[in-house]
PDB file of N, CA and C in Angstrom:
ATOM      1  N   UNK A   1     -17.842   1.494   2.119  1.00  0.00           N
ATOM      2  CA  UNK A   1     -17.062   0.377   1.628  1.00  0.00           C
ATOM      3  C   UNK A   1     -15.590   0.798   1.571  1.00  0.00           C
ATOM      4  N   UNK A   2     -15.125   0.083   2.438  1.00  0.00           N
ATOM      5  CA  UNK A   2     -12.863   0.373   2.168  1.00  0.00           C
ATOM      6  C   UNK A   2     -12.765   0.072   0.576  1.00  0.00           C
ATOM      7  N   UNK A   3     -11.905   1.191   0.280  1.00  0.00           N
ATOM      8  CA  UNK A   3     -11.353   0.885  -1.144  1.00  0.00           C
ATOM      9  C   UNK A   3      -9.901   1.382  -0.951  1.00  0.00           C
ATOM     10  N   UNK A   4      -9.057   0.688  -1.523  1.00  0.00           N
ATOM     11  CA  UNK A   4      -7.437   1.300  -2.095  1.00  0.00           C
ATOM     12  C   UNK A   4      -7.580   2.285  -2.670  1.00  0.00           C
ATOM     13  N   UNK A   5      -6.511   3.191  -2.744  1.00  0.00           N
ATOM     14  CA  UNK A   5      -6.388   3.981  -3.806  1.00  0.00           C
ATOM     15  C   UNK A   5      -4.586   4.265  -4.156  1.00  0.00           C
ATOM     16  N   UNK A   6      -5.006   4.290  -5.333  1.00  0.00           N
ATOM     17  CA  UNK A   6      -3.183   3.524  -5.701  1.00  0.00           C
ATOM     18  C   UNK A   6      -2.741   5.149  -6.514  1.00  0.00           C
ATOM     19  N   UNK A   7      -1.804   5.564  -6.415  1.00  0.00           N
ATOM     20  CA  UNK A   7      -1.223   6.773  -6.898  1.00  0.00           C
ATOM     21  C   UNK A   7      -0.602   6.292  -8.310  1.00  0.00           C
ATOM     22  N   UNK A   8      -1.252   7.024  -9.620  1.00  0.00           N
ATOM     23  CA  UNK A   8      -1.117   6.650 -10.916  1.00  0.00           C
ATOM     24  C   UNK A   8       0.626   6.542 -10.804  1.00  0.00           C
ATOM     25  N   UNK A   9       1.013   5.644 -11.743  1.00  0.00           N
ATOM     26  CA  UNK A   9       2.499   5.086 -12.001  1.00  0.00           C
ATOM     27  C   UNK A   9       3.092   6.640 -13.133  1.00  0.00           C
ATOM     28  N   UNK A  10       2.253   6.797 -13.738  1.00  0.00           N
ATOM     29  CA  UNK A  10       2.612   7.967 -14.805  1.00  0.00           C
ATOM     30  C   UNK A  10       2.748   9.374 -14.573  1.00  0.00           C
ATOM     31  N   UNK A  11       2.422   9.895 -13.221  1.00  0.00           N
ATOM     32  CA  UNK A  11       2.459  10.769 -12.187  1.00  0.00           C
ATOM     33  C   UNK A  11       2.884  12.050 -12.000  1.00  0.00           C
ATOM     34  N   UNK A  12       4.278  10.925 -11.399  1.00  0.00           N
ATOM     35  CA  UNK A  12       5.291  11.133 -10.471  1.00  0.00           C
ATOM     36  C   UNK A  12       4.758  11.704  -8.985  1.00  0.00           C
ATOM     37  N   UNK A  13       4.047  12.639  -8.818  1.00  0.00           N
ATOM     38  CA  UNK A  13       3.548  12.913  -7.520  1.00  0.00           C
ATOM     39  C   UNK A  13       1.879  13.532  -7.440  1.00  0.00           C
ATOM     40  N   UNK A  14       1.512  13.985  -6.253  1.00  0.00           N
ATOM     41  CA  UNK A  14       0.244  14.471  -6.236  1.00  0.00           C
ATOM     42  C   UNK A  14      -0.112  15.101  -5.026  1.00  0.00           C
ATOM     43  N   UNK A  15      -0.897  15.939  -4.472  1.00  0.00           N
ATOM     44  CA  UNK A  15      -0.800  16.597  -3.925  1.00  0.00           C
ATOM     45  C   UNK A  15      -2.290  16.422  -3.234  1.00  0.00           C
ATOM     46  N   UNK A  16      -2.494  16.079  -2.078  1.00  0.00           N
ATOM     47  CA  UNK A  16      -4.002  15.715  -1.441  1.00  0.00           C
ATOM     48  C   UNK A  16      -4.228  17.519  -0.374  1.00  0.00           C
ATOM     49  N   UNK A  17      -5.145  17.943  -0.884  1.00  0.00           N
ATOM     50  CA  UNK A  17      -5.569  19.449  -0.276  1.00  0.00           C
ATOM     51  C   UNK A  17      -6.452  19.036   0.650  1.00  0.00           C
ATOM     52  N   UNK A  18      -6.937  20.478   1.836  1.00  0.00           N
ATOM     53  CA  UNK A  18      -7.934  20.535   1.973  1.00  0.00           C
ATOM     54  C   UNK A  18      -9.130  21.729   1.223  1.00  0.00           C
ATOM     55  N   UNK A  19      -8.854  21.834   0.133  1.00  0.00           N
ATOM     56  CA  UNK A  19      -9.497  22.368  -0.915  1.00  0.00           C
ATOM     57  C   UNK A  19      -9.352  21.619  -1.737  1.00  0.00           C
ATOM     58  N   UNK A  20     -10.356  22.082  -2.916  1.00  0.00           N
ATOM     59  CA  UNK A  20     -10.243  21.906  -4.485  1.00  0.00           C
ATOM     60  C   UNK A  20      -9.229  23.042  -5.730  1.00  0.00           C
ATOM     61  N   UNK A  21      -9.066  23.968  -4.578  1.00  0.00           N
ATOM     62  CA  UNK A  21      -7.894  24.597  -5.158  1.00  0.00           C
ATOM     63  C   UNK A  21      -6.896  24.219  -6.128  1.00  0.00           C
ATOM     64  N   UNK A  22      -6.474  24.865  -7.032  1.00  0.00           N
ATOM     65  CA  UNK A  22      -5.035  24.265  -7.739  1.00  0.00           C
ATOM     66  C   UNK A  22      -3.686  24.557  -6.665  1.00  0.00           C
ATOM     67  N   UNK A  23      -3.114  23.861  -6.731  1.00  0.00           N
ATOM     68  CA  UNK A  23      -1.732  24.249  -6.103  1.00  0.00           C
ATOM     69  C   UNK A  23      -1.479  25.063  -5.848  1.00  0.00           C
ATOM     70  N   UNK A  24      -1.108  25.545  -6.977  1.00  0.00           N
ATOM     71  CA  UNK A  24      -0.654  27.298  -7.064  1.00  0.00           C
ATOM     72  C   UNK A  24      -1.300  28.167  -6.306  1.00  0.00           C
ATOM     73  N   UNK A  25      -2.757  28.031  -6.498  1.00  0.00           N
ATOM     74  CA  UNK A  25      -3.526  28.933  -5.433  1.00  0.00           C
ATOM     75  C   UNK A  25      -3.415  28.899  -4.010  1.00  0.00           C
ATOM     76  N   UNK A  26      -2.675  27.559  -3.121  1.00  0.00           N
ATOM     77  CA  UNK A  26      -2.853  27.963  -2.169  1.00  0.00           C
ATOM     78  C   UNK A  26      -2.414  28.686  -1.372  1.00  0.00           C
ATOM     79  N   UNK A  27      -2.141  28.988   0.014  1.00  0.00           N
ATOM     80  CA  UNK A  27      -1.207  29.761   0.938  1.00  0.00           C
ATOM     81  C   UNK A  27      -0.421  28.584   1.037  1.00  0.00           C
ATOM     82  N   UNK A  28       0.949  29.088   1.319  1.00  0.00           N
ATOM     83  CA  UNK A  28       1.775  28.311   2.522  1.00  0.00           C
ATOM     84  C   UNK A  28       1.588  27.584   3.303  1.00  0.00           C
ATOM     85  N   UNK A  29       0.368  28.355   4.055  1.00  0.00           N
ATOM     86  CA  UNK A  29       0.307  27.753   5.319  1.00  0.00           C
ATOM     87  C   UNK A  29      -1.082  26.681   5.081  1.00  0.00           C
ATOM     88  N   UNK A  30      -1.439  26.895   3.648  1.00  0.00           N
ATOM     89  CA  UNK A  30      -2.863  25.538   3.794  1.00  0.00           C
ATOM     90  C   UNK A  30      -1.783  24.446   3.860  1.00  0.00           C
ATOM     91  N   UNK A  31      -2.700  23.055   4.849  1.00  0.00           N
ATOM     92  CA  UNK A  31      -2.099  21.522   5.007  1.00  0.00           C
ATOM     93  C   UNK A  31      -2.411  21.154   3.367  1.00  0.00           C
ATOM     94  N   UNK A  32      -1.583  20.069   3.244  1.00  0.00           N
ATOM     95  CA  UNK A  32      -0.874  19.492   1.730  1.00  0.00           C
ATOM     96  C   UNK A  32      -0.269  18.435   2.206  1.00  0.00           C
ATOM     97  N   UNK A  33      -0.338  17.071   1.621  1.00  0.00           N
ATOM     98  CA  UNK A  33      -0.005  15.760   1.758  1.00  0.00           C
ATOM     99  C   UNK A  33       0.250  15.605  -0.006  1.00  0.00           C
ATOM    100  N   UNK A  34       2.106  15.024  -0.087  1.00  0.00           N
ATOM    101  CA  UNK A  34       2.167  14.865  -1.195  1.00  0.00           C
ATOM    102  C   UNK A  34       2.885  13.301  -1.089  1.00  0.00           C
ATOM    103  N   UNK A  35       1.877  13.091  -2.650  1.00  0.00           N
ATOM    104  CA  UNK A  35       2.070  11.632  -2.306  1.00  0.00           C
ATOM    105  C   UNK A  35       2.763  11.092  -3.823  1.00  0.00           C
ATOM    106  N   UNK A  36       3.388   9.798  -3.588  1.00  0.00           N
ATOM    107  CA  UNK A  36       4.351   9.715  -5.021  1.00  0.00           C
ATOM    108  C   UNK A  36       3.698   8.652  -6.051  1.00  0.00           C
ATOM    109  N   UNK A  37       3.948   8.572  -6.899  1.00  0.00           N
ATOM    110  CA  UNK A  37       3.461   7.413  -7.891  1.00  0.00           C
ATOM    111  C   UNK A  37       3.662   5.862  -7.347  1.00  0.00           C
ATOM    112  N   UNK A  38       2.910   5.137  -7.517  1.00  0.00           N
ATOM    113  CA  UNK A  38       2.916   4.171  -7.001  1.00  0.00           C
ATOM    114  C   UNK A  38       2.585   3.321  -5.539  1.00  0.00           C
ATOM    115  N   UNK A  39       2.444   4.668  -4.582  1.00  0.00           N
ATOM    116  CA  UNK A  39       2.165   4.518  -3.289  1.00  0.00           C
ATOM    117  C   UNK A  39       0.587   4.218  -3.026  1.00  0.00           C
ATOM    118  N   UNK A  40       0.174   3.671  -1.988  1.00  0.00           N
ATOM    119  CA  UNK A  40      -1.532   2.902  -1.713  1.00  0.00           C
ATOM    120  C   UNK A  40      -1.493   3.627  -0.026  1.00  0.00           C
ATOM    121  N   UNK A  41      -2.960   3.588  -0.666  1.00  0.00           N
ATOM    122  CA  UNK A  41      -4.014   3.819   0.901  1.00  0.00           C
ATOM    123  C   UNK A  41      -5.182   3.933   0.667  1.00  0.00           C
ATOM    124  N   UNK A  42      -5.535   2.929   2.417  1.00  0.00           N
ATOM    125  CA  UNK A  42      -6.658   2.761   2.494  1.00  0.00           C
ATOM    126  C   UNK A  42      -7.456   3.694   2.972  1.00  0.00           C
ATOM    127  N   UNK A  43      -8.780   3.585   2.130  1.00  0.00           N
ATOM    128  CA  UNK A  43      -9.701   4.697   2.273  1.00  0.00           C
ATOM    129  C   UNK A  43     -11.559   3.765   2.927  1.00  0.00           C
ATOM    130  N   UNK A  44     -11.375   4.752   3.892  1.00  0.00           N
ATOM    131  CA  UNK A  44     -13.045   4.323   4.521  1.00  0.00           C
ATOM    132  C   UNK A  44     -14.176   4.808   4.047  1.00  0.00           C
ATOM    133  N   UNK A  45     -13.701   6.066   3.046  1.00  0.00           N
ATOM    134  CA  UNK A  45     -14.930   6.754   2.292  1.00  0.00           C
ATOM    135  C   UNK A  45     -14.594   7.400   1.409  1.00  0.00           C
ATOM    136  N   UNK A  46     -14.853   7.176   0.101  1.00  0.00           N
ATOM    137  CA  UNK A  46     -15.069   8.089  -1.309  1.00  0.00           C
ATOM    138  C   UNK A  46     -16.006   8.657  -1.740  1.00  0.00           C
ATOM    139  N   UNK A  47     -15.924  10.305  -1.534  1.00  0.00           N
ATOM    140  CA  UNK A  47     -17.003  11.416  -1.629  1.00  0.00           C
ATOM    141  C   UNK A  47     -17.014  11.260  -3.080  1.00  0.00           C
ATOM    142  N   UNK A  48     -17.758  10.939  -3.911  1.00  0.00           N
ATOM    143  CA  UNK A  48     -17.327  11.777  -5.737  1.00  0.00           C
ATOM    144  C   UNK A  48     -17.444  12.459  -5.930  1.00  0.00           C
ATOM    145  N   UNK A  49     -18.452  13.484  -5.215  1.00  0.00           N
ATOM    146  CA  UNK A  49     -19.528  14.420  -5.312  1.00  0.00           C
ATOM    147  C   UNK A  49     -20.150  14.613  -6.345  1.00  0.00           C
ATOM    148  N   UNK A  50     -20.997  15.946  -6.422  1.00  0.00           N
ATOM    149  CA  UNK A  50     -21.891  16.118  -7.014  1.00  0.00           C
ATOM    150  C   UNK A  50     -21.750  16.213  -8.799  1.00  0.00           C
ATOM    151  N   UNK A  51     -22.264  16.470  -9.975  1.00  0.00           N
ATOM    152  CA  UNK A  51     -21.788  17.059 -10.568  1.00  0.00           C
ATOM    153  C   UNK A  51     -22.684  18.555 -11.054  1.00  0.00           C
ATOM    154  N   UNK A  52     -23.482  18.712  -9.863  1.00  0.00           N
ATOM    155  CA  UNK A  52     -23.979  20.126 -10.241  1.00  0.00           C
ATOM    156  C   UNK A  52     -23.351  20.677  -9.539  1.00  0.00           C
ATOM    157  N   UNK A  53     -22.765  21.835  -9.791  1.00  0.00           N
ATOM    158  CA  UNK A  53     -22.173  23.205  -9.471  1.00  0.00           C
ATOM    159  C   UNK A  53     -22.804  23.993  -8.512  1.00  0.00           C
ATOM    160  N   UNK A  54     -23.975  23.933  -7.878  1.00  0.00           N
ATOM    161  CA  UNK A  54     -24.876  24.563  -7.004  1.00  0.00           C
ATOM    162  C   UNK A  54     -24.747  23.492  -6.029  1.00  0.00           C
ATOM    163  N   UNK A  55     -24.432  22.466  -6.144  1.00  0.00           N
ATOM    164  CA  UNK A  55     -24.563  21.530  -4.648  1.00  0.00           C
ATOM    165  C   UNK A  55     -23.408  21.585  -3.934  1.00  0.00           C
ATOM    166  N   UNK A  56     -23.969  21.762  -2.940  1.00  0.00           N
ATOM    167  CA  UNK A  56     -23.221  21.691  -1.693  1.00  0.00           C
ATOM    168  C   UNK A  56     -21.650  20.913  -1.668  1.00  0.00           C
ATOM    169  N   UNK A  57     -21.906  19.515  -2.098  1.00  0.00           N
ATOM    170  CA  UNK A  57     -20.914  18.452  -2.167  1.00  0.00           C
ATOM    171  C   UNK A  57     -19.844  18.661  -4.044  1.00  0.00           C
ATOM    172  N   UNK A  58     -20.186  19.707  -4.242  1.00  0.00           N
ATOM    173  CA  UNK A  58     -19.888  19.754  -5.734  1.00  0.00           C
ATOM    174  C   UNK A  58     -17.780  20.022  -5.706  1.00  0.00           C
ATOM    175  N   UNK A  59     -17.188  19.583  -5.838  1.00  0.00           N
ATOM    176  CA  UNK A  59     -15.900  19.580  -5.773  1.00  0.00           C
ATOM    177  C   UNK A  59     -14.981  19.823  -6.866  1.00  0.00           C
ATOM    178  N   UNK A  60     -15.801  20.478  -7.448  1.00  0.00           N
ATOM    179  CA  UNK A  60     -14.722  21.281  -8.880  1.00  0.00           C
ATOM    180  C   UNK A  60     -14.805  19.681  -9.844  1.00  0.00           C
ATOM    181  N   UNK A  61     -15.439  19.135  -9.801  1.00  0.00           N
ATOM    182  CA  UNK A  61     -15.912  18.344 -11.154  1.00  0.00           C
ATOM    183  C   UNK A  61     -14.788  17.142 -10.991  1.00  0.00           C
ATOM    184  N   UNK A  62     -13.820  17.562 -10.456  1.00  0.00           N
ATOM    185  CA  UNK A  62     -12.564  16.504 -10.850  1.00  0.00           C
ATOM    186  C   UNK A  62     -12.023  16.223  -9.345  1.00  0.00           C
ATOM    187  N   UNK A  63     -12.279  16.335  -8.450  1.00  0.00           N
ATOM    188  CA  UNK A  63     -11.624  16.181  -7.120  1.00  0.00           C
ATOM    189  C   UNK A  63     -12.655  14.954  -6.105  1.00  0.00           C
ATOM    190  N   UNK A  64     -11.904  13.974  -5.516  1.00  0.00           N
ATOM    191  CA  UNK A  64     -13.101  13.015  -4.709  1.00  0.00           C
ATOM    192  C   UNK A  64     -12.324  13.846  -3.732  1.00  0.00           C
ATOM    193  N   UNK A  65     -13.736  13.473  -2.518  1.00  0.00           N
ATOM    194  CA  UNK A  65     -13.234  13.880  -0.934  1.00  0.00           C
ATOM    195  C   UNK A  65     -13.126  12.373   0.264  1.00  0.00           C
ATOM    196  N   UNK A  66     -11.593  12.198   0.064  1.00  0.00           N
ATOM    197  CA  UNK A  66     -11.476  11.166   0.314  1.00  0.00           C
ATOM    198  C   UNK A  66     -11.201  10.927   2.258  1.00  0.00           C
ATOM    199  N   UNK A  67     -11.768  10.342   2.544  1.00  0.00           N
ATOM    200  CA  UNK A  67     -11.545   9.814   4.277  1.00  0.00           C
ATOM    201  C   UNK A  67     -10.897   8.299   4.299  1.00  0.00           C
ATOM    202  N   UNK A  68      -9.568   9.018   4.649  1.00  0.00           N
ATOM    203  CA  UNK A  68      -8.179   7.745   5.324  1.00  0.00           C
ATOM    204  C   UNK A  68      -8.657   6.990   6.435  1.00  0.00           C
ATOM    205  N   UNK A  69      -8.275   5.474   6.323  1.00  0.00           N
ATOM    206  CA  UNK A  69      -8.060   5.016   7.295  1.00  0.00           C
ATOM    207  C   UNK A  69      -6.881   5.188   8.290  1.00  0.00           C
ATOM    208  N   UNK A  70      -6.453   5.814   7.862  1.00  0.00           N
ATOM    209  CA  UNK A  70      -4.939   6.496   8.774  1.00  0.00           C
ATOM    210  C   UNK A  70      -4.668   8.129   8.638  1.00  0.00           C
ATOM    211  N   UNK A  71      -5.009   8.784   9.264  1.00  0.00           N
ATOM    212  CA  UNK A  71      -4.693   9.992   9.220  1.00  0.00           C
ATOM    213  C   UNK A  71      -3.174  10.436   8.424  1.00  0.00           C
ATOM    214  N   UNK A  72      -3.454  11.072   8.061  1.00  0.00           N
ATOM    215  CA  UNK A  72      -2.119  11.848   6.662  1.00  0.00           C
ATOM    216  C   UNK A  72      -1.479  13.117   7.738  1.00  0.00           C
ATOM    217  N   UNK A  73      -0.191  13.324   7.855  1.00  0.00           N
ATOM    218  CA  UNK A  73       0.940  14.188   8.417  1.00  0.00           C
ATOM    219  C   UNK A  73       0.608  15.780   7.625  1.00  0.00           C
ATOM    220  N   UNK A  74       0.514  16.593   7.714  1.00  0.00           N
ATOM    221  CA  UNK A  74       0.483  17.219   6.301  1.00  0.00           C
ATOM    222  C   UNK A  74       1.709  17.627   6.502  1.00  0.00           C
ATOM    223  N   UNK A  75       2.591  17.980   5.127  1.00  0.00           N
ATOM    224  CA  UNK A  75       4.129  18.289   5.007  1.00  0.00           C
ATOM    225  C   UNK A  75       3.915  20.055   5.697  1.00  0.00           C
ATOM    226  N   UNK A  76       3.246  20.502   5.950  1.00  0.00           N
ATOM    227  CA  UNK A  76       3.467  22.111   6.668  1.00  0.00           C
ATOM    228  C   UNK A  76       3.483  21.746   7.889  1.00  0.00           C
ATOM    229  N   UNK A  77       3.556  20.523   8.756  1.00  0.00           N
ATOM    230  CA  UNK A  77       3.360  20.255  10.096  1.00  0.00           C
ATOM    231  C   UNK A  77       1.833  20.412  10.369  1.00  0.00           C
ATOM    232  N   UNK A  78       1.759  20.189  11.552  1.00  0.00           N
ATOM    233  CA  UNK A  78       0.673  20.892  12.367  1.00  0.00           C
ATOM    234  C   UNK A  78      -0.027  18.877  12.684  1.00  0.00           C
ATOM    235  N   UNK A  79      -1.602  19.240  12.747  1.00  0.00           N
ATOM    236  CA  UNK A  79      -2.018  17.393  13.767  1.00  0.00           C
ATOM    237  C   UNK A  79      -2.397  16.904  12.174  1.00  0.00           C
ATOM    238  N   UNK A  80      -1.970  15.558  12.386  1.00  0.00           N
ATOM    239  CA  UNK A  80      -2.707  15.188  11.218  1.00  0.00           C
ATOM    240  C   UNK A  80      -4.202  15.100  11.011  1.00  0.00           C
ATOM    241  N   UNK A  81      -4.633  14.253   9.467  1.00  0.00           N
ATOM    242  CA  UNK A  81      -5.462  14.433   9.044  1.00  0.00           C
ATOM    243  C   UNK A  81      -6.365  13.524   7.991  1.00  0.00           C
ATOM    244  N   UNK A  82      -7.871  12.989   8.362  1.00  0.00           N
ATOM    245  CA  UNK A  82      -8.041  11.892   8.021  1.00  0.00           C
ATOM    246  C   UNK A  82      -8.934  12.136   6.486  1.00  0.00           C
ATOM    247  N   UNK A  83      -9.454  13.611   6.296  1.00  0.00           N
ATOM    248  CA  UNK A  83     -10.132  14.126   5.354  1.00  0.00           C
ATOM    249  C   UNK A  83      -9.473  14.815   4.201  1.00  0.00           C
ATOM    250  N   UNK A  84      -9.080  14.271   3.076  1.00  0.00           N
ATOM    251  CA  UNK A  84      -8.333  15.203   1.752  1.00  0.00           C
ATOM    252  C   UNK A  84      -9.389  15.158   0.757  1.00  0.00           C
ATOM    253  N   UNK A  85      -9.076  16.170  -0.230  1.00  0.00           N
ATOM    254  CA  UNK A  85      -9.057  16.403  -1.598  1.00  0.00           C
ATOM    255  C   UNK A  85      -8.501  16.013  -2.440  1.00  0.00           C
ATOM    256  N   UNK A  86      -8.704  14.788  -3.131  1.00  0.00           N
ATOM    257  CA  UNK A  86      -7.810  14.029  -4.161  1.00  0.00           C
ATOM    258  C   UNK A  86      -8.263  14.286  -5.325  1.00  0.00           C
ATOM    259  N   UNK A  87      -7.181  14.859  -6.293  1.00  0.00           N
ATOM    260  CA  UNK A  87      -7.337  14.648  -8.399  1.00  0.00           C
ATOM    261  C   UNK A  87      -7.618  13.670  -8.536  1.00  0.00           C
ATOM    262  N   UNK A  88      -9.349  13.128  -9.138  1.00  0.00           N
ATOM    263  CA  UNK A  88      -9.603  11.811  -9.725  1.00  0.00           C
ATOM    264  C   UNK A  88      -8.315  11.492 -10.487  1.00  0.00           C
ATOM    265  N   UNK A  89      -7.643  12.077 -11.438  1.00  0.00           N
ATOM    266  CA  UNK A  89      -7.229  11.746 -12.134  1.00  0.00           C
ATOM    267  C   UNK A  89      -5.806  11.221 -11.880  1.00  0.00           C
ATOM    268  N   UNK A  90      -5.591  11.098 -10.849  1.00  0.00           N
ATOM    269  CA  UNK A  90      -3.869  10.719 -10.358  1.00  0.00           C
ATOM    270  C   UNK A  90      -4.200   9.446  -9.748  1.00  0.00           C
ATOM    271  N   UNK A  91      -5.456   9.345  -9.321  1.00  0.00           N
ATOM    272  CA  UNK A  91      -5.344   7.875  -8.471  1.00  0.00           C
ATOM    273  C   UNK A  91      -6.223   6.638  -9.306  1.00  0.00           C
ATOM    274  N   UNK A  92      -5.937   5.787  -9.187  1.00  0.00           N
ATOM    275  CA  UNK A  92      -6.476   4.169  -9.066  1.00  0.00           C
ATOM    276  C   UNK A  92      -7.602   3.895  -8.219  1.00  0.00           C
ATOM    277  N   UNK A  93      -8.506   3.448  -7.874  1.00  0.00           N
ATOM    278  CA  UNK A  93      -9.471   2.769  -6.594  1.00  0.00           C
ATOM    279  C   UNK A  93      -9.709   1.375  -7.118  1.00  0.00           C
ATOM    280  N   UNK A  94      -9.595   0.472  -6.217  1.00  0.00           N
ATOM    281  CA  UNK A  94      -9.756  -0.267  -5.945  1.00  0.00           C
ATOM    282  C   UNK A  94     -10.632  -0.876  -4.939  1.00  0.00           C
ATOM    283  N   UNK A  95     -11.634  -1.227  -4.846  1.00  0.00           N
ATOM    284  CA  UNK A  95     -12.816  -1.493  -3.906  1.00  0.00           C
ATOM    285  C   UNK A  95     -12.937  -2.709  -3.428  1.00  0.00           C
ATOM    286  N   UNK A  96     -12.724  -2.931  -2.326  1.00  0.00           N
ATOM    287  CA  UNK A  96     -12.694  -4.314  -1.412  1.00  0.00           C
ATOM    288  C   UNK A  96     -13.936  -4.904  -1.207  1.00  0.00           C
ATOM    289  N   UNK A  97     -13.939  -5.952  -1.290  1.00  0.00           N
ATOM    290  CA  UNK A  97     -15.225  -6.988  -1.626  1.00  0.00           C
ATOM    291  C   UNK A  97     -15.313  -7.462  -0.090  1.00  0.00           C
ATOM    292  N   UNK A  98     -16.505  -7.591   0.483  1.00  0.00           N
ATOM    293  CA  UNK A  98     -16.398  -7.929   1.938  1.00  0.00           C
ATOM    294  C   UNK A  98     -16.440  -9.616   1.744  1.00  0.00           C
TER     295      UNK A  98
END
C-alpha cells in the first residue's frame, strides 16, 4: 500500500541510512539522505519490522525499512537509492486509500 511520509515539523532534519546505525557510528563513506522538517515522500513499502531481536527483519526497535517511490541521491554521491532506514520517530505516515 503507497503511504506518505511527512518529516516531523519539530525536527529540523533526519537522516535516512542504509543501516540502523546511529549517525555517529557511521563511516564517511556509508550513503546518507538527509531530509528536512516538513518535506514528503512517497513510499511503496513500509518494513516495521520485527520486534524480536533474533529476527532477521528486527531493525533496532525504532527504525522502519522504507522503499521510495523515487530513488533518494545519497549526499556522499555515488547511484541512487530506493531502500532506507528511517527513525520512526521523525516521520508522519500517511496511508493512501485506493
Amino acid at each position: 500500500m503507497t503511504s506518505i511520509l511527512r518529516i516531523k515539523d519539530n525536527i529540523g532534519t533526519t537522516t535516512f541510512k542504509q543501516s540502523t546505525k546511529q549517525f555517529k557510528d557511521l563511516k564517511k563513506s556509508d550513503p546518507t539522505f538527509l531530509a528536512r522538517a516538513g518535506q514528503t515522500y512517497f513510499a511503496t513499502t513500509v518494513d516495521r519490522g520485527s520486534s524480536d531481536p533474533k529476527s532477521a527483519n528486527y531493525y533496532g526497535g525504532d527504525h522502519w525499512k522504507v522503499t521510495f517511490k523515487d530513488k533518494l541521491k545519497p549526499q556522499e554521491g555515488g547511484d541512487s537509492i530506493f531502500t532506507w532506514f528511517v527513525f520512526k520517530g521523525d516521520v508522519e505516515e500517511y496511508r493512501l486509500v485506493p
